[in-house]
C-alpha atoms as a PDB file:
ATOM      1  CA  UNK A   1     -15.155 -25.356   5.050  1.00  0.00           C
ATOM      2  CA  UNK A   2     -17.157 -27.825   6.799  1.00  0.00           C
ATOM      3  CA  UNK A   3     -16.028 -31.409   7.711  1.00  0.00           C
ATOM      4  CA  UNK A   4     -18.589 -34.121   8.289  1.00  0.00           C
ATOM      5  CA  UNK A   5     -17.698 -37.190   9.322  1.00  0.00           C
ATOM      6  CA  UNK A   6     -16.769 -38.881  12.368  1.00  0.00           C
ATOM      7  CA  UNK A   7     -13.422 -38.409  13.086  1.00  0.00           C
ATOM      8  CA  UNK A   8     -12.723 -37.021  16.243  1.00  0.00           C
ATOM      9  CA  UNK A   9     -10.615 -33.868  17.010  1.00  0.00           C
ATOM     10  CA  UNK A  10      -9.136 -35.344  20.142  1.00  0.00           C
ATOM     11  CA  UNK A  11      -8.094 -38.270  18.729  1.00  0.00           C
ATOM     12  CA  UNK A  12      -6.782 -36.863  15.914  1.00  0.00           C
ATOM     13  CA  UNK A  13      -5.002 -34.338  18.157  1.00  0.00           C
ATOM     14  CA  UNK A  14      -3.630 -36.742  21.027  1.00  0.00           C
ATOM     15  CA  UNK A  15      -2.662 -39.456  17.434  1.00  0.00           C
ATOM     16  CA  UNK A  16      -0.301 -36.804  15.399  1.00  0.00           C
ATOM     17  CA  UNK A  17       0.316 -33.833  16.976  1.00  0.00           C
ATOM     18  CA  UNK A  18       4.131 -33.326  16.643  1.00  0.00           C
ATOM     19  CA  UNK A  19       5.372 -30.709  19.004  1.00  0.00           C
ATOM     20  CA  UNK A  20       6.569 -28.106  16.775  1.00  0.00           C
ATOM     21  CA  UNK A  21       7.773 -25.869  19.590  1.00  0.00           C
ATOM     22  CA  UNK A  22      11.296 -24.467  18.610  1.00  0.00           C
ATOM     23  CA  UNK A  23      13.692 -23.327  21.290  1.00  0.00           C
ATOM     24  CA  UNK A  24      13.319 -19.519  19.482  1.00  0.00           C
ATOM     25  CA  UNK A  25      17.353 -19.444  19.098  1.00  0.00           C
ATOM     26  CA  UNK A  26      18.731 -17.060  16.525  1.00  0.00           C
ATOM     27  CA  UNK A  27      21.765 -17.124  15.600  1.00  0.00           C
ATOM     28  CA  UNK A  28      23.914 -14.511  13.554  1.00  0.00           C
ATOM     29  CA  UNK A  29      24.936 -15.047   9.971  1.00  0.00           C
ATOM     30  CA  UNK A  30      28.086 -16.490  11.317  1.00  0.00           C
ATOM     31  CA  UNK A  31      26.432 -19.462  12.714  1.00  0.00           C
ATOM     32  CA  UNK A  32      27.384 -17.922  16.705  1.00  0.00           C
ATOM     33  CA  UNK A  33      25.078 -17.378  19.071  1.00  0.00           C
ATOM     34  CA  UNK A  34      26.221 -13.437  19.260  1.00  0.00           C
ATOM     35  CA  UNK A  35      24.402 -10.893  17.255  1.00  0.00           C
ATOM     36  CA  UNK A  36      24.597  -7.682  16.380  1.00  0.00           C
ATOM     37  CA  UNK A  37      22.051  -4.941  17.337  1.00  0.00           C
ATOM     38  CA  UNK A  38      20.791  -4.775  13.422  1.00  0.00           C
ATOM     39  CA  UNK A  39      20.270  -8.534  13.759  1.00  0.00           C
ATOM     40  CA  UNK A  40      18.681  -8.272  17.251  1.00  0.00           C
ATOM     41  CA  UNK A  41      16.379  -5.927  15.808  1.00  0.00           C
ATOM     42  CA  UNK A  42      15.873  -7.676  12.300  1.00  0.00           C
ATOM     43  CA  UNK A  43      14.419 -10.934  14.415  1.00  0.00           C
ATOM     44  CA  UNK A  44      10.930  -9.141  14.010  1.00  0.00           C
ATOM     45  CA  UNK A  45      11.470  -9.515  10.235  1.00  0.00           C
ATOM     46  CA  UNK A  46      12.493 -13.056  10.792  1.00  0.00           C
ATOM     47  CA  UNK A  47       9.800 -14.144  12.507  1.00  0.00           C
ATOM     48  CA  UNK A  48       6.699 -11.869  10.310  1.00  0.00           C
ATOM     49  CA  UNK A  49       8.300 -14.026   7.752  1.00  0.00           C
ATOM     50  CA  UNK A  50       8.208 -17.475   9.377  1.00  0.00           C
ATOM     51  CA  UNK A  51       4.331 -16.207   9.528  1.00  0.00           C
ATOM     52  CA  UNK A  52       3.613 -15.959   6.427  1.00  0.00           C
ATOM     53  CA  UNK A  53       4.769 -19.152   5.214  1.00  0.00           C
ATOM     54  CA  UNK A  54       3.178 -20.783   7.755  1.00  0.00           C
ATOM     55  CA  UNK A  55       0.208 -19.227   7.175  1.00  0.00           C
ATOM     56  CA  UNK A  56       0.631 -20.224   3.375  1.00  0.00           C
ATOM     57  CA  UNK A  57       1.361 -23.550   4.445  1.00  0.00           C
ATOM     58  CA  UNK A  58      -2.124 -23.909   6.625  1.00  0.00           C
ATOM     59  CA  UNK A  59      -4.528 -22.366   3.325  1.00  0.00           C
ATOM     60  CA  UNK A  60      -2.719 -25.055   0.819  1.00  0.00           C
ATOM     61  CA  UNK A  61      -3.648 -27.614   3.133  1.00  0.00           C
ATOM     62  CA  UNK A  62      -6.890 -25.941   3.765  1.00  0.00           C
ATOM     63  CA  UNK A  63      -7.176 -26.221   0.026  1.00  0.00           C
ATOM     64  CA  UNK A  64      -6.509 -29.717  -0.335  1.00  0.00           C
ATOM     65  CA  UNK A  65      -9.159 -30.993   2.162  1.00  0.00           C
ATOM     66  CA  UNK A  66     -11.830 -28.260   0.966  1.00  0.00           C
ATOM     67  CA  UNK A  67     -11.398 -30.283  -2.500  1.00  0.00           C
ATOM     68  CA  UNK A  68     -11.087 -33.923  -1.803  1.00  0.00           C
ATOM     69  CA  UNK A  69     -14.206 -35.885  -1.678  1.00  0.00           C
ATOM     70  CA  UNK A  70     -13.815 -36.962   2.167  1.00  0.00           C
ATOM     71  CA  UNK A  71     -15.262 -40.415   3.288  1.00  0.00           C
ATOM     72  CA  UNK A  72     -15.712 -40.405   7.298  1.00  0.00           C
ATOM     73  CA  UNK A  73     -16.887 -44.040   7.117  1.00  0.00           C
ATOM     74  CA  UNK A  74     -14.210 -45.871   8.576  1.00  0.00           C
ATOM     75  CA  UNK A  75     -11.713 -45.178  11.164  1.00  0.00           C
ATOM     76  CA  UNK A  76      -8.028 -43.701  10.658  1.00  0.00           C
ATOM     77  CA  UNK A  77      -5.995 -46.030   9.015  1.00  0.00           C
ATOM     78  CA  UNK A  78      -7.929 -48.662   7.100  1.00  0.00           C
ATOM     79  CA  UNK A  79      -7.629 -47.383   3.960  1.00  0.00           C
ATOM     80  CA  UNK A  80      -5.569 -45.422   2.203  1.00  0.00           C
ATOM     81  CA  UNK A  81      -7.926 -42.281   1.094  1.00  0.00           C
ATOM     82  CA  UNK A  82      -8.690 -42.000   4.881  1.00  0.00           C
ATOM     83  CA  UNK A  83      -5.100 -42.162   6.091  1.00  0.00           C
ATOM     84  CA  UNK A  84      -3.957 -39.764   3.710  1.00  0.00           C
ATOM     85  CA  UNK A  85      -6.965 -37.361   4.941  1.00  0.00           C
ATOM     86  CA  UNK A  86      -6.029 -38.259   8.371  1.00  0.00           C
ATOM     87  CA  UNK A  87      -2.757 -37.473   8.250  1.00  0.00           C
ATOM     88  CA  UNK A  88      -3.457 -33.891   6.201  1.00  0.00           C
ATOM     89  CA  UNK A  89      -5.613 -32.996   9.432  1.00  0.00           C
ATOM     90  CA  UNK A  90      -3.140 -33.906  11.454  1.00  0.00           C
ATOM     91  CA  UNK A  91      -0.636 -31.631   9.538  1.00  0.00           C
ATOM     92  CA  UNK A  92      -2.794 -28.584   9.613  1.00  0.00           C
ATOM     93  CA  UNK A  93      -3.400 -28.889  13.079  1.00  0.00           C
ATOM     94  CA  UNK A  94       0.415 -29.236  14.204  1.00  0.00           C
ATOM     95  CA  UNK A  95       0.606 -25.898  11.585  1.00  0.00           C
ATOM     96  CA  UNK A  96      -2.137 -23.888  13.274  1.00  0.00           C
ATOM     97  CA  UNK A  97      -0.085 -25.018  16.779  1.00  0.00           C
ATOM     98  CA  UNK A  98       3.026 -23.592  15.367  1.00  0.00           C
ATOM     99  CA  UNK A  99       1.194 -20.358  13.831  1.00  0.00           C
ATOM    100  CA  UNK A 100       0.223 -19.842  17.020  1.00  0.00           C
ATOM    101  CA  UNK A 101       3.342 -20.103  18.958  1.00  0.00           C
ATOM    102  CA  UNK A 102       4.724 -17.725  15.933  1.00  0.00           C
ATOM    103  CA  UNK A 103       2.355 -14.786  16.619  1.00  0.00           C
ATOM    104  CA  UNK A 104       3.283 -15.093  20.703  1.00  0.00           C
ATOM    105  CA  UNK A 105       6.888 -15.350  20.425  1.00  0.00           C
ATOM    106  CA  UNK A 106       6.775 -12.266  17.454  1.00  0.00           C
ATOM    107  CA  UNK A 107       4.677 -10.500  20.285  1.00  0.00           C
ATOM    108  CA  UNK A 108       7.167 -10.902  23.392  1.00  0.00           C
ATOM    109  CA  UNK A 109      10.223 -10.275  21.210  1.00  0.00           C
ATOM    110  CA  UNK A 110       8.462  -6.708  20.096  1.00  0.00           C
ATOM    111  CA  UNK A 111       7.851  -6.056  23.714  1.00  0.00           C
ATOM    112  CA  UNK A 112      10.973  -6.638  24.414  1.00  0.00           C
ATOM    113  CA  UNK A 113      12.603  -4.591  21.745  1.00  0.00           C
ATOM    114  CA  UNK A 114      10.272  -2.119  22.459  1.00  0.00           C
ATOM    115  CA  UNK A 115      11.452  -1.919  26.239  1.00  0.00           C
ATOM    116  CA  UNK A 116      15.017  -1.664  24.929  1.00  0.00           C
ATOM    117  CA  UNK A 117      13.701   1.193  22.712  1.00  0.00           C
ATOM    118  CA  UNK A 118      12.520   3.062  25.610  1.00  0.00           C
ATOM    119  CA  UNK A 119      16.080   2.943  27.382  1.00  0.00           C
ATOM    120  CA  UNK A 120      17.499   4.624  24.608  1.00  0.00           C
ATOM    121  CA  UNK A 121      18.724   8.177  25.621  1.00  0.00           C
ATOM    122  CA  UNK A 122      17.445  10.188  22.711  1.00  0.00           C
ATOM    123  CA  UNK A 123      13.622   9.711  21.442  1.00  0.00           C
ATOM    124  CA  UNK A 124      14.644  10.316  17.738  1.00  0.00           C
ATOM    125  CA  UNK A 125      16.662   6.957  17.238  1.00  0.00           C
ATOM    126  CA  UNK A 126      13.599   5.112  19.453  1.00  0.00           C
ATOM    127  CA  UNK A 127      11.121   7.076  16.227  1.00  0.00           C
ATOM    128  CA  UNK A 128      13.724   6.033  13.757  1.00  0.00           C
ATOM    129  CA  UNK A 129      14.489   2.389  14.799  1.00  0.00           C
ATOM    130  CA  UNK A 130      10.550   1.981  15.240  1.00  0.00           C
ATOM    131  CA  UNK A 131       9.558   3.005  11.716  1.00  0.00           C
ATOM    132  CA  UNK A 132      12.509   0.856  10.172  1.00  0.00           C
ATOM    133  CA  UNK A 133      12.564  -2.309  12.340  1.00  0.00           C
ATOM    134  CA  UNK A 134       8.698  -2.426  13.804  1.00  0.00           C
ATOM    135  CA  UNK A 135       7.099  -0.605  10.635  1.00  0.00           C
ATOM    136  CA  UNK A 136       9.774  -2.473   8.148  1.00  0.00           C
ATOM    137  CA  UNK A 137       9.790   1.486   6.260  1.00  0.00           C
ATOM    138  CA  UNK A 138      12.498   2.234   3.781  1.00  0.00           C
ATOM    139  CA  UNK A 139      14.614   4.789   4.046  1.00  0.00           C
ATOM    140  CA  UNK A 140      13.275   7.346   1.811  1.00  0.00           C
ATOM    141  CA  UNK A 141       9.854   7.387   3.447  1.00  0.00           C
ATOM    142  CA  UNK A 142      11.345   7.771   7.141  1.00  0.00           C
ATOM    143  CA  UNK A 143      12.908  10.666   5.426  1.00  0.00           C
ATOM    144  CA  UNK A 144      10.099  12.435   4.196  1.00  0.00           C
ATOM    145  CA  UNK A 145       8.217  11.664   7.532  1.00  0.00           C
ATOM    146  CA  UNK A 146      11.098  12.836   9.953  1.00  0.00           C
ATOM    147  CA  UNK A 147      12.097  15.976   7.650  1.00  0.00           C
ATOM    148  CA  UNK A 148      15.624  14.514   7.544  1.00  0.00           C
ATOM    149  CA  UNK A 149      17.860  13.578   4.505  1.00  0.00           C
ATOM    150  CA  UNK A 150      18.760   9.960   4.264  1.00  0.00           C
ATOM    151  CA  UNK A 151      22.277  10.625   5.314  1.00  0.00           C
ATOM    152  CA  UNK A 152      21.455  11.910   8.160  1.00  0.00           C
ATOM    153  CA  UNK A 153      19.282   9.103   9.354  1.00  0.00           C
ATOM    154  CA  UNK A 154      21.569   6.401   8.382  1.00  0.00           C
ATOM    155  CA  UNK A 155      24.273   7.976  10.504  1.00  0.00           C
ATOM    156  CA  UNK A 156      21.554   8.396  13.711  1.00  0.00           C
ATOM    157  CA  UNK A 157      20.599   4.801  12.546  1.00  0.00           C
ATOM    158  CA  UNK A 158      24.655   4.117  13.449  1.00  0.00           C
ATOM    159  CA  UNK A 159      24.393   5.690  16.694  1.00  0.00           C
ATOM    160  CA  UNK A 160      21.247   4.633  17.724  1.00  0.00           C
ATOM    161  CA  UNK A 161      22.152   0.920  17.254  1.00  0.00           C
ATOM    162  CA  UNK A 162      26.117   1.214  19.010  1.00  0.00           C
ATOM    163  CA  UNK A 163      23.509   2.440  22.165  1.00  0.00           C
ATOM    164  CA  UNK A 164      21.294  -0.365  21.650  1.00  0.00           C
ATOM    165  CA  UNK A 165      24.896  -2.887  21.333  1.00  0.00           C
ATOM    166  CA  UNK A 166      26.105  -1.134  24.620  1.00  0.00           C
ATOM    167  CA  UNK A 167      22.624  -1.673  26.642  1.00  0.00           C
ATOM    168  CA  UNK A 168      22.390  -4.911  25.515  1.00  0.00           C
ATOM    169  CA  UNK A 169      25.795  -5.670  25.860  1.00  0.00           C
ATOM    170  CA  UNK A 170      25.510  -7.527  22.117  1.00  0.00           C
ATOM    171  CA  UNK A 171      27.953  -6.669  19.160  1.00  0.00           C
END
């Protein structure tokens, strides 16, 4: 999609940009500030999803300018068609700002979990937290790939998170 016209991106960045930048806090399902290793671990879920619907977010918008007849011929706000143009750039820009922080907070948080994976003391829960947390696997197909019965790697799931509880010192 091309946009002629002649707004400007800086003004249209330094007018509406809203910083978007969350403080990245996650809190249990109890509303505390204390989580457990599954949850610690499930925050790479979290924030894939929070990508997504971002993402979502930016191609409606996307959309929605690629199909309204845009008039460039006056400046932001004298007129209504422009504002409402004006401010759906400004939207999609504060978006693409907050996709981006998304995919560099998802990317520290997996190098971080991944550091805490490599503390762990046996390399089969490191394999078996990896597939289900980083490659978001179910449990049958970790089976099949680990030769293991499901059972068995739910109970090594068990241990392998009370080590990752007691490393982190989290619940």
């Amino acid at each position: 999609m091309t946009l002629r016209g002649t707004y400007d991106i800086s003004i249209v960045n330094n007018s509406c940009l809203n910083n978007l930048r969350s403080n990245h806090t996650y809190h249990n399902s109890k509303g505390t500030s204390k989580m457990t290793a599954k949850e610690y671990l499930g925050q790479i879920r979290t924030i894939n999803l929070k990508i997504v619907a971002v993402s979502e977010e930016i191609a409606e918008i996307r959309a929605v300018l690629g199909a309204q007849a845009i008039k460039y011929d006056r400046e932001p706000g004298q007129g209504s068609g422009s504002d409402k143009t004006f401010n759906l750039i400004c939207k999609l820009i504060d978006k693409q700002d907050e996709l981006m922080e998304q995919y560099i907070y998802l990317s520290d948080k997996k190098q971080e979990i991944k550091d805490v994976l490599y503390k762990l003391s046996k390399q089969i829960y490191a394999e078996l937290l990896y597939k289900r947390y980083f490659e978001f696997k179910r449990w049958s197909l970790i089976a099949d790939e680990m030769s293991y019965s499901e059972d068995r790697l739910k109970r090594l799931h068990k241990m392998a998170l009370d080590e990752i509880s007691t490393l982190n010192n989290i619940e």
